[in-house]
N, C-alpha and C. Protein backbone atom coordinates (compact mmCIF):
# COMPACT_ATOMS: atom_id res chain seq x y z
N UNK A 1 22.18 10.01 1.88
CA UNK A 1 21.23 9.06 1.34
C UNK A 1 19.85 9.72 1.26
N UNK A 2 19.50 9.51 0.24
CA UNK A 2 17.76 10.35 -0.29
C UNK A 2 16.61 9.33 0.02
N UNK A 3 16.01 8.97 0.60
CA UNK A 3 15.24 7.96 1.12
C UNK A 3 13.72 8.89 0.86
N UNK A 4 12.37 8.29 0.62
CA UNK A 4 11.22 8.64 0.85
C UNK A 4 10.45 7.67 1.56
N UNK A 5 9.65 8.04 1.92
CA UNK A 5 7.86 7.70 2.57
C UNK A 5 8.04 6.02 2.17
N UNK A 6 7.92 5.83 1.26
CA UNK A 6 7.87 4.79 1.09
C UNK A 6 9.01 3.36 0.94
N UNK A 7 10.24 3.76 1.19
CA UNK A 7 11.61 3.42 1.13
C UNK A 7 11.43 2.82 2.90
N UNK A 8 10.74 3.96 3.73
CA UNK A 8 10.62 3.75 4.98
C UNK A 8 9.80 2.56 5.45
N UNK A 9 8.50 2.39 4.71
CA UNK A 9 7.44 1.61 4.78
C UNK A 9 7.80 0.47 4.09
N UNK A 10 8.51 0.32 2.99
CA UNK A 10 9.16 -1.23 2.70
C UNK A 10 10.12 -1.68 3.19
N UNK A 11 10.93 -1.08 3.99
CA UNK A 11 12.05 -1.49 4.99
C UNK A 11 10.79 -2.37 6.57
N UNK A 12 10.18 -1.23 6.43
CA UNK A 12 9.34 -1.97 7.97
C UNK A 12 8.76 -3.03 7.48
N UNK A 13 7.57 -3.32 6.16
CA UNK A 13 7.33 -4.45 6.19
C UNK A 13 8.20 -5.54 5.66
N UNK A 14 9.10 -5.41 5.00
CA UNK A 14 9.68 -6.54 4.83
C UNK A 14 10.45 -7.16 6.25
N UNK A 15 10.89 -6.05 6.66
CA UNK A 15 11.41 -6.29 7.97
C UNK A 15 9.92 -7.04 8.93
N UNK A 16 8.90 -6.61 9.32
CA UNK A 16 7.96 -7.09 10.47
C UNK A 16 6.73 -8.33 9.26
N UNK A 17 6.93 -8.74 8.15
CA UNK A 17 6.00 -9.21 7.43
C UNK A 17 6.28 -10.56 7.59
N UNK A 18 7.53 -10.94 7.86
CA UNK A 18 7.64 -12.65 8.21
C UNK A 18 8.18 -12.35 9.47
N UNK A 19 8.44 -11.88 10.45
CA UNK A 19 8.53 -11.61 11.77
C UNK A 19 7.74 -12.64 12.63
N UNK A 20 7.84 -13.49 13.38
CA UNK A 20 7.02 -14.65 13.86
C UNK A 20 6.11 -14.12 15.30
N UNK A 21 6.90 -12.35 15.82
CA UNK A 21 6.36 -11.91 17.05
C UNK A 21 4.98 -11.59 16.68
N UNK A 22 4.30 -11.79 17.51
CA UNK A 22 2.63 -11.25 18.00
C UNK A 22 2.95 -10.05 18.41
N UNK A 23 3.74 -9.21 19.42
CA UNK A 23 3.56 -8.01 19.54
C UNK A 23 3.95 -6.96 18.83
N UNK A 24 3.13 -6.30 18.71
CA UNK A 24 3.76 -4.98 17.59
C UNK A 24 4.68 -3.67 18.52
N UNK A 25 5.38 -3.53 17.52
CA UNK A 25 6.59 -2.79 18.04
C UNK A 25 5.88 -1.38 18.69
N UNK A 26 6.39 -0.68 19.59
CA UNK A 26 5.74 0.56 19.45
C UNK A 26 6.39 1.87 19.01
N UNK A 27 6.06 2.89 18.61
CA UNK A 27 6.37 3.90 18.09
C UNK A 27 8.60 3.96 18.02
N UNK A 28 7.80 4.27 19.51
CA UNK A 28 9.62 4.74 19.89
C UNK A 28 10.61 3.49 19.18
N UNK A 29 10.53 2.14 19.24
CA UNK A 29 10.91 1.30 19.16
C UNK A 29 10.85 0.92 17.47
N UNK A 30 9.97 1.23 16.96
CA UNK A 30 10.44 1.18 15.84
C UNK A 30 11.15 2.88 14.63
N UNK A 31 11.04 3.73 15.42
CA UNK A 31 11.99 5.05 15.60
C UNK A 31 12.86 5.03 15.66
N UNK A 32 13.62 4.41 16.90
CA UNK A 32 14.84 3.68 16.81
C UNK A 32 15.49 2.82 16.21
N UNK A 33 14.56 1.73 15.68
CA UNK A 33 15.23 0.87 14.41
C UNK A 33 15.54 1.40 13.58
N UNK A 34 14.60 2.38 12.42
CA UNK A 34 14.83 2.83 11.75
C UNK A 34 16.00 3.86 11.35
N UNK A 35 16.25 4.48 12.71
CA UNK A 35 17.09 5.50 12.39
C UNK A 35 18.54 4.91 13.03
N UNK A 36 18.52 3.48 13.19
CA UNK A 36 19.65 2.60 13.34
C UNK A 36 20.03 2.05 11.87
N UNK A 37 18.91 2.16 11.00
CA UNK A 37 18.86 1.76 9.71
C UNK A 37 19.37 2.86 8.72
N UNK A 38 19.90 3.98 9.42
CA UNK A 38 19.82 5.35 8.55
C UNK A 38 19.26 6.15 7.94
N UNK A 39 17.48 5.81 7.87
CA UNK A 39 16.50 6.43 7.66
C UNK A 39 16.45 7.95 8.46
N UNK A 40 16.05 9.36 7.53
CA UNK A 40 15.94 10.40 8.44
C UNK A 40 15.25 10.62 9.49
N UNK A 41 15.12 11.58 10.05
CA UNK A 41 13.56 12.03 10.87
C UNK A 41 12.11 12.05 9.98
N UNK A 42 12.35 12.93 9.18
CA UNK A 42 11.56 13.42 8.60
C UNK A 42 10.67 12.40 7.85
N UNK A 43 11.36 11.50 7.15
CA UNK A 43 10.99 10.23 6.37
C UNK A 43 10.37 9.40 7.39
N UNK A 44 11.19 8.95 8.52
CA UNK A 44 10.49 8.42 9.26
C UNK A 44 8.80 8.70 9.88
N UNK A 45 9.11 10.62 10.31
CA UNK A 45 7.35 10.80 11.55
C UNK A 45 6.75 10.40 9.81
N UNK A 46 6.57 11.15 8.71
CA UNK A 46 5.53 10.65 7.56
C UNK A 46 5.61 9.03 7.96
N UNK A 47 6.33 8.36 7.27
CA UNK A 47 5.78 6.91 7.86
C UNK A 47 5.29 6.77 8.31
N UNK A 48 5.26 6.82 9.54
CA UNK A 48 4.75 6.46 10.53
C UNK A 48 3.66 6.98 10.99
N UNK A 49 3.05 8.24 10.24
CA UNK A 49 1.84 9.10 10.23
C UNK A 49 1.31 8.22 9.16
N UNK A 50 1.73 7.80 8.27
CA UNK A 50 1.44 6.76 6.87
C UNK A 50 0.39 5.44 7.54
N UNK A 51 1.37 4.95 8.25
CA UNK A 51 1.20 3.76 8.92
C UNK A 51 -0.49 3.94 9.91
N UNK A 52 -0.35 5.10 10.46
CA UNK A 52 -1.74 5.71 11.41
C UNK A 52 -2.69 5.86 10.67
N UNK A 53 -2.44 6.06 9.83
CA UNK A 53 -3.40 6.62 8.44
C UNK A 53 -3.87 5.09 7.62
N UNK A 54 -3.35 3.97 8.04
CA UNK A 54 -3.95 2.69 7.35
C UNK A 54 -4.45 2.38 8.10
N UNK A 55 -4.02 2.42 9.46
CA UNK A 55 -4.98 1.79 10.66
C UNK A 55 -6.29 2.23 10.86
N UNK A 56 -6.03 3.71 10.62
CA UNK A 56 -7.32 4.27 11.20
C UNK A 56 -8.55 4.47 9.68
N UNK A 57 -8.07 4.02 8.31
CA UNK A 57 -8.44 3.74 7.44
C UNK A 57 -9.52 2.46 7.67
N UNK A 58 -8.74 1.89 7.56
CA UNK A 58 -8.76 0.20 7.68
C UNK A 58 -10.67 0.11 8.11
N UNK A 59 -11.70 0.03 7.21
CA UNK A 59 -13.22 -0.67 7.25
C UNK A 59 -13.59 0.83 7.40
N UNK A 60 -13.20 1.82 7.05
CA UNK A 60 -13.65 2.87 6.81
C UNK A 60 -14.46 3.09 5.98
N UNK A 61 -14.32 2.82 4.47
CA UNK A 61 -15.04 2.75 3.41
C UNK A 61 -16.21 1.96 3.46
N UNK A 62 -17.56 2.76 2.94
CA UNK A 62 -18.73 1.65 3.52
C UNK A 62 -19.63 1.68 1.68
N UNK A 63 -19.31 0.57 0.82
CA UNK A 63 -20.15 0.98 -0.83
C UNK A 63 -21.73 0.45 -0.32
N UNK A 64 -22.82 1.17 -1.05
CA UNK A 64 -23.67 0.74 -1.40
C UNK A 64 -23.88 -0.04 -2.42
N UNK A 65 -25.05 -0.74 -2.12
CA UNK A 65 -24.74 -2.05 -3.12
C UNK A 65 -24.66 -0.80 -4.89
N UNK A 66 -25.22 0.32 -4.95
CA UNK A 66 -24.71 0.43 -6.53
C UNK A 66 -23.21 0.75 -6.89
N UNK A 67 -22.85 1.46 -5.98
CA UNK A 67 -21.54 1.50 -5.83
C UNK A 67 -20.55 -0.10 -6.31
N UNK A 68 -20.70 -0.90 -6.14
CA UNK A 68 -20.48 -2.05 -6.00
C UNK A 68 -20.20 -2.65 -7.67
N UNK A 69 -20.53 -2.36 -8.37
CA UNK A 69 -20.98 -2.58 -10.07
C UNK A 69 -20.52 -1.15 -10.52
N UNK A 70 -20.42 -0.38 -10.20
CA UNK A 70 -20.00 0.84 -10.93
C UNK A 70 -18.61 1.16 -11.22
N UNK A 71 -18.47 2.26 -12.13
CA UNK A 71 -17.08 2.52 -12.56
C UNK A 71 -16.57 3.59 -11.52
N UNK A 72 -15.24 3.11 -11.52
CA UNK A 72 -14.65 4.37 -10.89
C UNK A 72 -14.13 5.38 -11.54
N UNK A 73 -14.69 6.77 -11.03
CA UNK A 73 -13.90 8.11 -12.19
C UNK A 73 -12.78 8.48 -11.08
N UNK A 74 -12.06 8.77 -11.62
CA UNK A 74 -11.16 9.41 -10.57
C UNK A 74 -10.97 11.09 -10.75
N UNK A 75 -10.75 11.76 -9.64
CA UNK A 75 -10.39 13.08 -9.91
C UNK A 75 -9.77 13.95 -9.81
N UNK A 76 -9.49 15.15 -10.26
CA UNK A 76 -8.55 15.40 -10.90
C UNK A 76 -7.03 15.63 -10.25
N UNK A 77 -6.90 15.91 -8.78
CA UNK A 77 -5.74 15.45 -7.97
C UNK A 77 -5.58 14.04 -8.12
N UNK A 78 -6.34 12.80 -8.21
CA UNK A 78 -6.28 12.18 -8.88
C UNK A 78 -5.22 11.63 -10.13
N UNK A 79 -6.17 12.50 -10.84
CA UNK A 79 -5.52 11.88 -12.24
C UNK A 79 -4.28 12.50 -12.41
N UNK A 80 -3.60 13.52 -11.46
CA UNK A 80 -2.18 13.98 -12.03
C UNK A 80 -1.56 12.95 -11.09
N UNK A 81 -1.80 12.51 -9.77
CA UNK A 81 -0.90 11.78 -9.64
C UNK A 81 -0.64 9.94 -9.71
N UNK A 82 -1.62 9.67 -10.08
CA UNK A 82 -1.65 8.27 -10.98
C UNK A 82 -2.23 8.66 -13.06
N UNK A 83 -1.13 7.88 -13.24
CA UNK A 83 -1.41 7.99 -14.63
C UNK A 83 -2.13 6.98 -15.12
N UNK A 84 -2.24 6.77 -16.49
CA UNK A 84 -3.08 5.84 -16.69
C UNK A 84 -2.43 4.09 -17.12
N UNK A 85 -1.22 4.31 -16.60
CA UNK A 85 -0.65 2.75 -16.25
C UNK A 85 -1.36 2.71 -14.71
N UNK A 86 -1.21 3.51 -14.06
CA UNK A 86 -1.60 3.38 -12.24
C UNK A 86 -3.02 2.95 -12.22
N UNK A 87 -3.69 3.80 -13.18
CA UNK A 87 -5.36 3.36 -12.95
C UNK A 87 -5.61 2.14 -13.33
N UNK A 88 -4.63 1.62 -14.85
CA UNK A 88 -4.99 0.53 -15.18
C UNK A 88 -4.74 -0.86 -14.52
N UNK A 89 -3.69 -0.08 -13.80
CA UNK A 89 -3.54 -1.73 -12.91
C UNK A 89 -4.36 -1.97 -11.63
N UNK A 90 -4.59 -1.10 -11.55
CA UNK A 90 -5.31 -0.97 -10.11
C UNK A 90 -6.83 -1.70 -10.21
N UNK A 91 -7.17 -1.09 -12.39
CA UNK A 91 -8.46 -2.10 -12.00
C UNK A 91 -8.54 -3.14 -12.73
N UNK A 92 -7.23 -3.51 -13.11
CA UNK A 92 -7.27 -4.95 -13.27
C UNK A 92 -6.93 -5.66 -11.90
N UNK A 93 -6.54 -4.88 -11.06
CA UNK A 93 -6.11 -5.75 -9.73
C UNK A 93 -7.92 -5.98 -8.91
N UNK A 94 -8.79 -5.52 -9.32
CA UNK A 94 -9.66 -5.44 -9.00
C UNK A 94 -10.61 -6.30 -9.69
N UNK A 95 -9.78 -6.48 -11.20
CA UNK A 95 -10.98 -7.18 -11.81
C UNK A 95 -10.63 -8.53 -11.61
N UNK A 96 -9.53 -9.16 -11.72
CA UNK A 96 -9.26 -10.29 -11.07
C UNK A 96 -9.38 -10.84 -9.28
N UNK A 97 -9.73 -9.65 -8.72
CA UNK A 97 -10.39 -10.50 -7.72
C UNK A 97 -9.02 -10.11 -6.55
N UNK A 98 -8.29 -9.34 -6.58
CA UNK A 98 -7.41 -9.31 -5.28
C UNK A 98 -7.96 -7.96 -4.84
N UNK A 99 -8.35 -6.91 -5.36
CA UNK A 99 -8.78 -5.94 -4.36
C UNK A 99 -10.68 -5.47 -4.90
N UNK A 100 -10.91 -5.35 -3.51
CA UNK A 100 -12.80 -4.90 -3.58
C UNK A 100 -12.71 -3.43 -3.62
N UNK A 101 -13.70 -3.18 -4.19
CA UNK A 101 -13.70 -1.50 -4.18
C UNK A 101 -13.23 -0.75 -3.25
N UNK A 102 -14.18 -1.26 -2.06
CA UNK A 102 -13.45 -0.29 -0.67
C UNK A 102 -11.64 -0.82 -0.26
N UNK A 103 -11.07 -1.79 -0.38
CA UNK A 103 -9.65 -2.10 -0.54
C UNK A 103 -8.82 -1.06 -1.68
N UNK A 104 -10.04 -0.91 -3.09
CA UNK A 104 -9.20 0.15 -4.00
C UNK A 104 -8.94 1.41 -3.31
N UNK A 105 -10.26 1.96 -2.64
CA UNK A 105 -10.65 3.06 -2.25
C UNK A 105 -9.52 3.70 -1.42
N UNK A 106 -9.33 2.54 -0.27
CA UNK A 106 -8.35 2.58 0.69
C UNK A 106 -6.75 2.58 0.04
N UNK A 107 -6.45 1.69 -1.28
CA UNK A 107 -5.30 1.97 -2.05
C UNK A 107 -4.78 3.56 -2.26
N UNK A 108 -6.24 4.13 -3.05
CA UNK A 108 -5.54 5.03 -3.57
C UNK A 108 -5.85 6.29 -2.73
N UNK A 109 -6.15 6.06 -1.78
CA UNK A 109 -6.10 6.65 -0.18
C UNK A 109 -4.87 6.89 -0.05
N UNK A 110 -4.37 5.67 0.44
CA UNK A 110 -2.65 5.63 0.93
C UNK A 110 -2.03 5.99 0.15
N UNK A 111 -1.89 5.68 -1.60
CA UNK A 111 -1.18 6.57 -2.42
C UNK A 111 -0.95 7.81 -2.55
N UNK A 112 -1.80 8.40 -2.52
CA UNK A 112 -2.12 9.53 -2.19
C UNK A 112 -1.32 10.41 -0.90
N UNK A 113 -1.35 9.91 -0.15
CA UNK A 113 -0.65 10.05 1.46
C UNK A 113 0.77 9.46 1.14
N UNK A 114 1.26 9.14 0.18
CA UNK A 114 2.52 8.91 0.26
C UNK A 114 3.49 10.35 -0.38
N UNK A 115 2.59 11.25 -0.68
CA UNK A 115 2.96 12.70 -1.26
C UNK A 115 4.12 12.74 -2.11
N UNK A 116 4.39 11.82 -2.89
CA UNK A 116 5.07 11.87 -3.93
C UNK A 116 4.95 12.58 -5.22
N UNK A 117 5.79 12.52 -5.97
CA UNK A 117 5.07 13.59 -7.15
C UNK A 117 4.75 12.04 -8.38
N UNK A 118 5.99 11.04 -8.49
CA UNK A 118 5.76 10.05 -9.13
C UNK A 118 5.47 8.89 -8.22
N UNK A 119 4.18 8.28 -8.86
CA UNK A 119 3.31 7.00 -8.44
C UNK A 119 3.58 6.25 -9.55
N UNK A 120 4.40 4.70 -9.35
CA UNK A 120 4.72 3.95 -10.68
C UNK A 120 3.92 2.56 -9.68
N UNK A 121 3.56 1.51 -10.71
CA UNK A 121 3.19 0.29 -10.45
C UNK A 121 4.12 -0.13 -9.79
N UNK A 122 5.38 -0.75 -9.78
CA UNK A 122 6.14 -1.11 -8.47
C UNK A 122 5.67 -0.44 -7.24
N UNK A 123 5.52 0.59 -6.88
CA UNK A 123 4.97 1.70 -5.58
C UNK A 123 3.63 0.83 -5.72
N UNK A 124 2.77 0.71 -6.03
CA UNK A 124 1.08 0.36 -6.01
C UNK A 124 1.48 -0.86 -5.55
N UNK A 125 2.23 -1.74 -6.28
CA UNK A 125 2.18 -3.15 -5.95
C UNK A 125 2.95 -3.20 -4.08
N UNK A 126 3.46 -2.63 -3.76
CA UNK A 126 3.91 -2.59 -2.41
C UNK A 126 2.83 -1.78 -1.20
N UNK A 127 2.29 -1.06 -1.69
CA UNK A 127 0.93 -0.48 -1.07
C UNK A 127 -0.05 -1.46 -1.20
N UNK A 128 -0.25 -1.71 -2.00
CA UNK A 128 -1.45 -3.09 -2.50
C UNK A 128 -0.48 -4.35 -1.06
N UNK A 129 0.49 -4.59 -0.72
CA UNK A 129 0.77 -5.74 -0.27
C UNK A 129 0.39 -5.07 0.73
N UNK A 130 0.60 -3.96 1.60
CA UNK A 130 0.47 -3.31 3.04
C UNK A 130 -1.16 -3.10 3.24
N UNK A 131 -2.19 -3.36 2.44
CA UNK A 131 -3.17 -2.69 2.32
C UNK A 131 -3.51 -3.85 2.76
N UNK A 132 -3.43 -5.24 2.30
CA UNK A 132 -3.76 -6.15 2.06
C UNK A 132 -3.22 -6.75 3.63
N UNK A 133 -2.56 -6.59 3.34
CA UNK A 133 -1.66 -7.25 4.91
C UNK A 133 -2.14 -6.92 6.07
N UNK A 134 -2.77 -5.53 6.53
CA UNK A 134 -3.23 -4.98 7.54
C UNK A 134 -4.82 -5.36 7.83
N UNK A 135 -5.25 -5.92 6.50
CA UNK A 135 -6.70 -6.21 6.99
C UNK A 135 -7.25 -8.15 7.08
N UNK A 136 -7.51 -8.32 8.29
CA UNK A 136 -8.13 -9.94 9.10
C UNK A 136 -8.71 -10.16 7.18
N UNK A 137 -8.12 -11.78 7.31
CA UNK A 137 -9.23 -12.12 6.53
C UNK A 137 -8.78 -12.02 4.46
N UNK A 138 -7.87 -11.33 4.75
CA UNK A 138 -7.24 -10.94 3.32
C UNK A 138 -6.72 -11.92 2.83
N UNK A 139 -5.72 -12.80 3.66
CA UNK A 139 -4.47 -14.03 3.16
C UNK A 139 -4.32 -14.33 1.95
N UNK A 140 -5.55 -14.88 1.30
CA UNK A 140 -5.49 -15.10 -0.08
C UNK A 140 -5.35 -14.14 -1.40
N UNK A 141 -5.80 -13.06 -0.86
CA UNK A 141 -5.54 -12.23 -1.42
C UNK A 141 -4.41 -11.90 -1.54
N UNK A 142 -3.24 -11.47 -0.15
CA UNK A 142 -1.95 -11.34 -0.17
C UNK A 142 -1.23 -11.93 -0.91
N UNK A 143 -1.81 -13.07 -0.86
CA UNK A 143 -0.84 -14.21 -1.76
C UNK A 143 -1.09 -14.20 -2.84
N UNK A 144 -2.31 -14.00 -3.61
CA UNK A 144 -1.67 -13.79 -4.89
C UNK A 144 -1.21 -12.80 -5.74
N UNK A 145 -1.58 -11.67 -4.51
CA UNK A 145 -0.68 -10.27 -5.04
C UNK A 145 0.69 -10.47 -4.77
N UNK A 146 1.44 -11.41 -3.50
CA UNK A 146 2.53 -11.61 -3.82
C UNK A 146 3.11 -12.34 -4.88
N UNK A 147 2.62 -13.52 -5.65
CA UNK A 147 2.59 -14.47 -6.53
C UNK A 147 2.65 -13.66 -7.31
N UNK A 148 1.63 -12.18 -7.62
CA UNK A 148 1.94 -11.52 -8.99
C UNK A 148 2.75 -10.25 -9.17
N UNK A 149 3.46 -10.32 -7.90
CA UNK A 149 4.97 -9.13 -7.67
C UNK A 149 5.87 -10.28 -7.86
N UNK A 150 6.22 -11.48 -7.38
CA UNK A 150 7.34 -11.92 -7.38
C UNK A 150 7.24 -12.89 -9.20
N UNK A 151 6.16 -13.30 -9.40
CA UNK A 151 6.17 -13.79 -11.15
C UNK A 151 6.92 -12.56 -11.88
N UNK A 152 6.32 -11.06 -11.97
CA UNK A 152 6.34 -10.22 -12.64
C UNK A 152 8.29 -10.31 -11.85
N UNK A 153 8.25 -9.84 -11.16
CA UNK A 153 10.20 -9.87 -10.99
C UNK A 153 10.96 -10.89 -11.80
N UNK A 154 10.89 -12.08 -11.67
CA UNK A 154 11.04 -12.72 -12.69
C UNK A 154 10.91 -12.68 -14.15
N UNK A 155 10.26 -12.09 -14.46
CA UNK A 155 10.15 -12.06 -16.29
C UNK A 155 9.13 -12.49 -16.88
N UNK A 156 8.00 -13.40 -15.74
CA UNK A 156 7.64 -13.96 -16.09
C UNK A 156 5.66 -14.17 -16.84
N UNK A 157 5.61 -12.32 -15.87
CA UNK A 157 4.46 -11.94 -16.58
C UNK A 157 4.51 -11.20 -17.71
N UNK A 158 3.23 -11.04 -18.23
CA UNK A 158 3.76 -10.36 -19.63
C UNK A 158 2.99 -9.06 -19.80
């Protein structure tokens, strides 16, 4: 079984995202799930270096107010590995109001860290839910990025 980075990271949150426990699993313990799940080693420590890498992300990004109104250029490691479906959704996900600059910032942070060679909108939209999920205060946001993963599964966006 060929599993990546991110195969690993949507198994955990779907698995711990309606989970009703308060305590978070720790390392070893979710090491062991995973590789009860058939996930490799290798797939797994990235994860889970993935996972360290949102936490320790997480209110990192600090915009000045011009920053705030401005365009984003992206560059050129960048632009080979989001194309311009990736950019475009990212700032329409922005222009409608589910992610703030420093939330983009932090997106295409983690994308990035997922060391893939292909980045498709399904992948963004599941990073966008983990991005979202990890930070106090988001909820509404979550929700209607989930509202606009589970419409779009349906057929029903256009």
């Amino acid at each position: 079984m060929k599993e990546n980075v991110l195969d690993v990271l949507m198994y955990l949150f779907e698995t711990y995202v309606d989970a009703d426990a308060k305590a978070e699993a720790d390392q070893s313990e979710l090491r062991g799930e995973l590789v009860r799940a058939g996930f490799g080693g290798v797939e797994i420590d990235r994860a889970l270096d993935w996972l360290d890498g949102l936490a320790e992300s997480n209110g990192g990004h600090v915009l000045n107010s011009q920053t705030e109104q401005g365009t984003r250029v992206y560059n050129d490691i960048e632009l080979a590995r989001l194309d311009t479906g990736c950019r475009g959704f990212i700032a329409y996900l922005e222009q409608i109001g589910i992610l703030s600059p420093p939330q983009r910032e932090l997106l295409v942070d983690r994308l990035l860290a997922l060391d893939t060679a292909d980045i498709d909108v399904e992948q963004i939209q599941w990073v966008v839910l983990m991005v979202l999920f990890s930070q106090p205060g988001q909820e509404s946001a979550y929700a209607r990025m989930e509202d606009l993963v589970f419409e779009e599964e349906n057929g029903s966006l256009h």
